[in-house]
C-alpha atoms as a PDB file:
ATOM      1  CA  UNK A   1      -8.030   0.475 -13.395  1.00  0.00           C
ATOM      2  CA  UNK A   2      -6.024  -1.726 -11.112  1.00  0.00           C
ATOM      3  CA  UNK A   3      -2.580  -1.075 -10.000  1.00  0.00           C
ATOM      4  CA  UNK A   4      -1.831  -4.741  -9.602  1.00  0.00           C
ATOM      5  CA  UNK A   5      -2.684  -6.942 -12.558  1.00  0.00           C
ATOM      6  CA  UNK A   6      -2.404 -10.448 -11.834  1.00  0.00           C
ATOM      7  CA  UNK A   7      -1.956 -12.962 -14.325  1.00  0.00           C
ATOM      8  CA  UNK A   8      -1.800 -16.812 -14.651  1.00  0.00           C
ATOM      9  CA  UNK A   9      -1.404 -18.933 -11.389  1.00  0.00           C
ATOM     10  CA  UNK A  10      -1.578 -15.310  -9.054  1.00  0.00           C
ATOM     11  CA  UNK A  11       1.767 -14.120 -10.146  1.00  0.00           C
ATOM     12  CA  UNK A  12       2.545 -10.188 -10.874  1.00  0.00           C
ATOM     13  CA  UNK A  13       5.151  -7.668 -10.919  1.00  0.00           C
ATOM     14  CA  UNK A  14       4.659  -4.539  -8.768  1.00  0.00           C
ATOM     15  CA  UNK A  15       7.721  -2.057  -7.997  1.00  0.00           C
ATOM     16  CA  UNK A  16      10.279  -3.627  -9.536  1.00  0.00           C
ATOM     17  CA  UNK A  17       9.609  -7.041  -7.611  1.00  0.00           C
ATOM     18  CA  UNK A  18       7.667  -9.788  -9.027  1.00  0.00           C
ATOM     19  CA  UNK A  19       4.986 -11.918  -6.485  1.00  0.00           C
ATOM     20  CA  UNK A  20       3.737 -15.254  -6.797  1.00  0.00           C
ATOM     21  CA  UNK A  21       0.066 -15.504  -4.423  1.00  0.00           C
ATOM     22  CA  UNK A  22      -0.311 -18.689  -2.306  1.00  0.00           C
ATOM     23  CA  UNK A  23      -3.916 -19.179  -1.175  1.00  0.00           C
ATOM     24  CA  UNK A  24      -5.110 -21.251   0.655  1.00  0.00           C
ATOM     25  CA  UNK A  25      -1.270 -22.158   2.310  1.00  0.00           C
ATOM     26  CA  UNK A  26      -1.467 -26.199   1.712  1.00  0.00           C
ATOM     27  CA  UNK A  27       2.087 -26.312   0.373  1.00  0.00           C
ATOM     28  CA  UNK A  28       3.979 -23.128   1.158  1.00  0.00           C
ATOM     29  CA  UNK A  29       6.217 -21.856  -1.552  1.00  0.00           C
ATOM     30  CA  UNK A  30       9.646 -20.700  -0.474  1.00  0.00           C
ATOM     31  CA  UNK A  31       9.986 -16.724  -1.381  1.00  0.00           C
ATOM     32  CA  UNK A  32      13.168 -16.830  -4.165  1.00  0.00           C
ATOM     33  CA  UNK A  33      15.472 -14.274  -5.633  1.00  0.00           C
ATOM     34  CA  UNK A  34      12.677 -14.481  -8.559  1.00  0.00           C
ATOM     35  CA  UNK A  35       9.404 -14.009  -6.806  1.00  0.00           C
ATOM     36  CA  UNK A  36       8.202 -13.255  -3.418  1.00  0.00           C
ATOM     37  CA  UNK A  37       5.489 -15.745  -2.247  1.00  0.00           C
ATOM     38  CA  UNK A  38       2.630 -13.657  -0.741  1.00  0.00           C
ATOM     39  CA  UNK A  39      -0.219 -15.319   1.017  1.00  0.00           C
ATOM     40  CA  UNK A  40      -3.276 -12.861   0.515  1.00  0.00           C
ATOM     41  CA  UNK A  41      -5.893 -13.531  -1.943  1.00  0.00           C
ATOM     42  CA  UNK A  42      -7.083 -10.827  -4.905  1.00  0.00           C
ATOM     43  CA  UNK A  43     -10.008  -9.202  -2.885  1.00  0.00           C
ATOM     44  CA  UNK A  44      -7.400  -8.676   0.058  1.00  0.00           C
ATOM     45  CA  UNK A  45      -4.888  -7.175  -2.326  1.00  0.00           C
ATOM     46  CA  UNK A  46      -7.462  -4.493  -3.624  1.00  0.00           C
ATOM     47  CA  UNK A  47      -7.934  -3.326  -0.020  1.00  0.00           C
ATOM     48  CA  UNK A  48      -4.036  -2.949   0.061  1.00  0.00           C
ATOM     49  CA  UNK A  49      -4.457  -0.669  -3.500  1.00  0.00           C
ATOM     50  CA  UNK A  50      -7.393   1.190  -1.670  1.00  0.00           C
ATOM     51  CA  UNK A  51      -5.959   2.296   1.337  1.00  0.00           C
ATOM     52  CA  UNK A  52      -2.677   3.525  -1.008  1.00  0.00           C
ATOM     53  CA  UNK A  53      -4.737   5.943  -2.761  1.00  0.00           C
ATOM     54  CA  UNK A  54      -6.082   7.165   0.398  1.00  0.00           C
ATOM     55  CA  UNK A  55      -3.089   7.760   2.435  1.00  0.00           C
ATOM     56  CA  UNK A  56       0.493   7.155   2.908  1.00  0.00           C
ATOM     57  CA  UNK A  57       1.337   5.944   6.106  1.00  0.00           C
ATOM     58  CA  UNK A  58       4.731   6.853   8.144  1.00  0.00           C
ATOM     59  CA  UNK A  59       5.483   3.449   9.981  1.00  0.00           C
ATOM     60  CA  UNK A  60       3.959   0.035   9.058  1.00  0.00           C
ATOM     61  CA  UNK A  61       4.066  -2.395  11.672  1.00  0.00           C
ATOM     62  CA  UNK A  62       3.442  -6.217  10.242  1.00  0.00           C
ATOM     63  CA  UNK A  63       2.563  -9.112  12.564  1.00  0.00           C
ATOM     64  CA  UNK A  64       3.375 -12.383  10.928  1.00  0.00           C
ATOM     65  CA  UNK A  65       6.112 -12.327   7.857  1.00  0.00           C
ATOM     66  CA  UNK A  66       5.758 -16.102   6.664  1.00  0.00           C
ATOM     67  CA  UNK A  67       7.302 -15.912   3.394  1.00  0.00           C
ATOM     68  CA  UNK A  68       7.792 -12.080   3.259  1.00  0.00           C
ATOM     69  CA  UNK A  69       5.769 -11.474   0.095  1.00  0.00           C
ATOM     70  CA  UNK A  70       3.512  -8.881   1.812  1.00  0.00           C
ATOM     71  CA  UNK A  71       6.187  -6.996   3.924  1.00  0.00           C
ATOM     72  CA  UNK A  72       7.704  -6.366   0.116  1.00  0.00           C
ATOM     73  CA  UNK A  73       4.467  -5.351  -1.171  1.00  0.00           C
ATOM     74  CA  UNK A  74       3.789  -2.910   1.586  1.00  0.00           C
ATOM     75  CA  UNK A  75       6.963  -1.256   1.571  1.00  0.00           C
ATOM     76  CA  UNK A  76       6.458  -1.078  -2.598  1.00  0.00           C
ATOM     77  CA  UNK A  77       3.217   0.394  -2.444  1.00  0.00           C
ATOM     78  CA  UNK A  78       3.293   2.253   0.641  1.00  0.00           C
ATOM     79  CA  UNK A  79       6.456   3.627   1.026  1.00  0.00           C
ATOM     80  CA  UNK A  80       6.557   4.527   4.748  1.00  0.00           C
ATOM     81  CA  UNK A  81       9.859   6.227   6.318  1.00  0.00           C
ATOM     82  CA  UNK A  82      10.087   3.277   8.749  1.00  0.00           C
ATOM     83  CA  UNK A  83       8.718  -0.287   7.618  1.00  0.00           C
ATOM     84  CA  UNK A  84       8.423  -3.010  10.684  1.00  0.00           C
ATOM     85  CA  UNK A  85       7.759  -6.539  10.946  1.00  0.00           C
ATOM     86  CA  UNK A  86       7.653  -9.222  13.704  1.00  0.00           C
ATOM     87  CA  UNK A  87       7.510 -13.466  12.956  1.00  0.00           C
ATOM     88  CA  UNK A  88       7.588 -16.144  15.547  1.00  0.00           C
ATOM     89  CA  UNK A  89       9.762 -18.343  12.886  1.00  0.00           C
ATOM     90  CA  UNK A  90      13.325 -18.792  14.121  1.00  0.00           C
ATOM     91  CA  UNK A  91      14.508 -19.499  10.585  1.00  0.00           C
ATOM     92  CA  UNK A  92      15.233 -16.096   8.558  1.00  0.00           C
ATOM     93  CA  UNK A  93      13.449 -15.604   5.101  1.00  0.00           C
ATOM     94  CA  UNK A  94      16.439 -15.730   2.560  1.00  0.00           C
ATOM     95  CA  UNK A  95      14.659 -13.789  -0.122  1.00  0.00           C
ATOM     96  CA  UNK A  96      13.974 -10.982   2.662  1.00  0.00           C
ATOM     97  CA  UNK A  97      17.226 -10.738   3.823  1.00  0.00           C
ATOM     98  CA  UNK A  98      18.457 -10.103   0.666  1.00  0.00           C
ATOM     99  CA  UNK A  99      15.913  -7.087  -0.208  1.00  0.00           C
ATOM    100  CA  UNK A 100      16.403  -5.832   3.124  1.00  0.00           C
ATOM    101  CA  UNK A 101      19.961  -5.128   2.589  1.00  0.00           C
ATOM    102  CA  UNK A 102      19.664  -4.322  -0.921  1.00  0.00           C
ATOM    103  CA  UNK A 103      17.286  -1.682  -0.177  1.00  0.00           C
ATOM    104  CA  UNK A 104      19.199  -0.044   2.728  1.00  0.00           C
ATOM    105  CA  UNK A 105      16.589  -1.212   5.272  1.00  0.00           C
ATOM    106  CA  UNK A 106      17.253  -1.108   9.174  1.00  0.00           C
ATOM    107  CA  UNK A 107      16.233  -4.657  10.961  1.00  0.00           C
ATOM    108  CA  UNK A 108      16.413  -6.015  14.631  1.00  0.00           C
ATOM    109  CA  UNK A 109      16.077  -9.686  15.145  1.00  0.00           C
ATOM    110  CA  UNK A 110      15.317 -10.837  18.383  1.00  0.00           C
ATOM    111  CA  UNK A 111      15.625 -14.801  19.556  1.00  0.00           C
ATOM    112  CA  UNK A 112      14.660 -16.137  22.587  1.00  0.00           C
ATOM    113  CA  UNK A 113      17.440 -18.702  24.207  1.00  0.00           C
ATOM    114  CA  UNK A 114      16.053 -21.499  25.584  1.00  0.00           C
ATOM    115  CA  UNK A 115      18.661 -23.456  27.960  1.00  0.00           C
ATOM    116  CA  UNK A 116      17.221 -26.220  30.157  1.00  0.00           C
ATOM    117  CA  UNK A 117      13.741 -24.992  29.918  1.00  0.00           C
ATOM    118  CA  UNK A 118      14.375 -21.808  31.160  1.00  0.00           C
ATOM    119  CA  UNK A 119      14.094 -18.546  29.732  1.00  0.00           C
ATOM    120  CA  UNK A 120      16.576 -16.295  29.157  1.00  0.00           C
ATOM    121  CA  UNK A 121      16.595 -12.532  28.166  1.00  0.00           C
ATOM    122  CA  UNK A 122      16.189 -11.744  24.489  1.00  0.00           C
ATOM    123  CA  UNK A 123      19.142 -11.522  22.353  1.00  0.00           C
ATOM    124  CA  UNK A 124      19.172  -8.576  19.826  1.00  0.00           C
ATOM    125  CA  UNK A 125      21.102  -8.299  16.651  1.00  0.00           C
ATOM    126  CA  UNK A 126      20.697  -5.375  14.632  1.00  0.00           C
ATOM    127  CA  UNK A 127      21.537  -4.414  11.109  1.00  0.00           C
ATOM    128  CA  UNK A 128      21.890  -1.448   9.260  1.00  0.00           C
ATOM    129  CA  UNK A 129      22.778  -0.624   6.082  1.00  0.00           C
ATOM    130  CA  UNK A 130      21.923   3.381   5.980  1.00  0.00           C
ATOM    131  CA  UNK A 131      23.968   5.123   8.533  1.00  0.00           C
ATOM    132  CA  UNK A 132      20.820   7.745   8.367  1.00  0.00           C
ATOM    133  CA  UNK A 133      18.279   5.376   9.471  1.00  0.00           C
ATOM    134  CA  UNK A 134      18.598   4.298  13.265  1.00  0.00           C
ATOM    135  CA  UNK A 135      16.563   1.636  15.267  1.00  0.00           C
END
């Protein structure tokens, strides 16, 4: 039996939070205090349930957060000691920010500062809610 049982129009609850899937992306849904948007499809989900039962990562590293729906997931089902994720979007994902620091996770932002078409050094900001968990 599956873990995950999703319901009318790809929504479902898993670890508290509830998901709403997105697939194909033609008009993305914003991630909310209600649902996380989550752009995988079913099959791609299972693999996610799969690889659960067969181990339990320390560290996840996730390239590409768009509306954070699968950075929640992984964390949910996972549970590594140290959960990662990088995005190319300058613009934060509200929804995120708000179970990051509700869940006493550690982040590190880093934005590029364009002036006059030149480069400058990355600027880090870090936050952390857990005095236990450094970056």
């Amino acid at each position: 039996m599956n873990r995950i049982a999703i319901g009318p129009e790809g929504r479902f609850s898993f670890g508290g939070e509830n998901f709403v899937i997105t697939v194909p992306v033609k008009e993305p849904r914003l991630s909310t205090s209600e649902a996380f948007t989550i752009a995988k499809n079913e099959a791609y989900l299972r693999v996610y349930e799969d690889l659960a039962s067969a181990f339990l990562p320390r560290s996840i590293l996730e390239l590409g957060i768009f509306q954070g729906g699968s950075y929640v997931l992984l964390d949910k089902l996972f549970n590594p000691r140290r959960m990662s994720a990088v995005d190319i979007s300058r613009d934060p994902v509200e929804a995120l920010s708000h179970y990051v620091a509700d869940n006493s996770i550690c982040w590190l932002t880093m934005r590029p500062i364009l002036t006059n078409k030149r480069k400058r050094p990355l600027k880090f900001s870090s936050r952390c809610s857990s005095p236990a968990v450094s970056i």
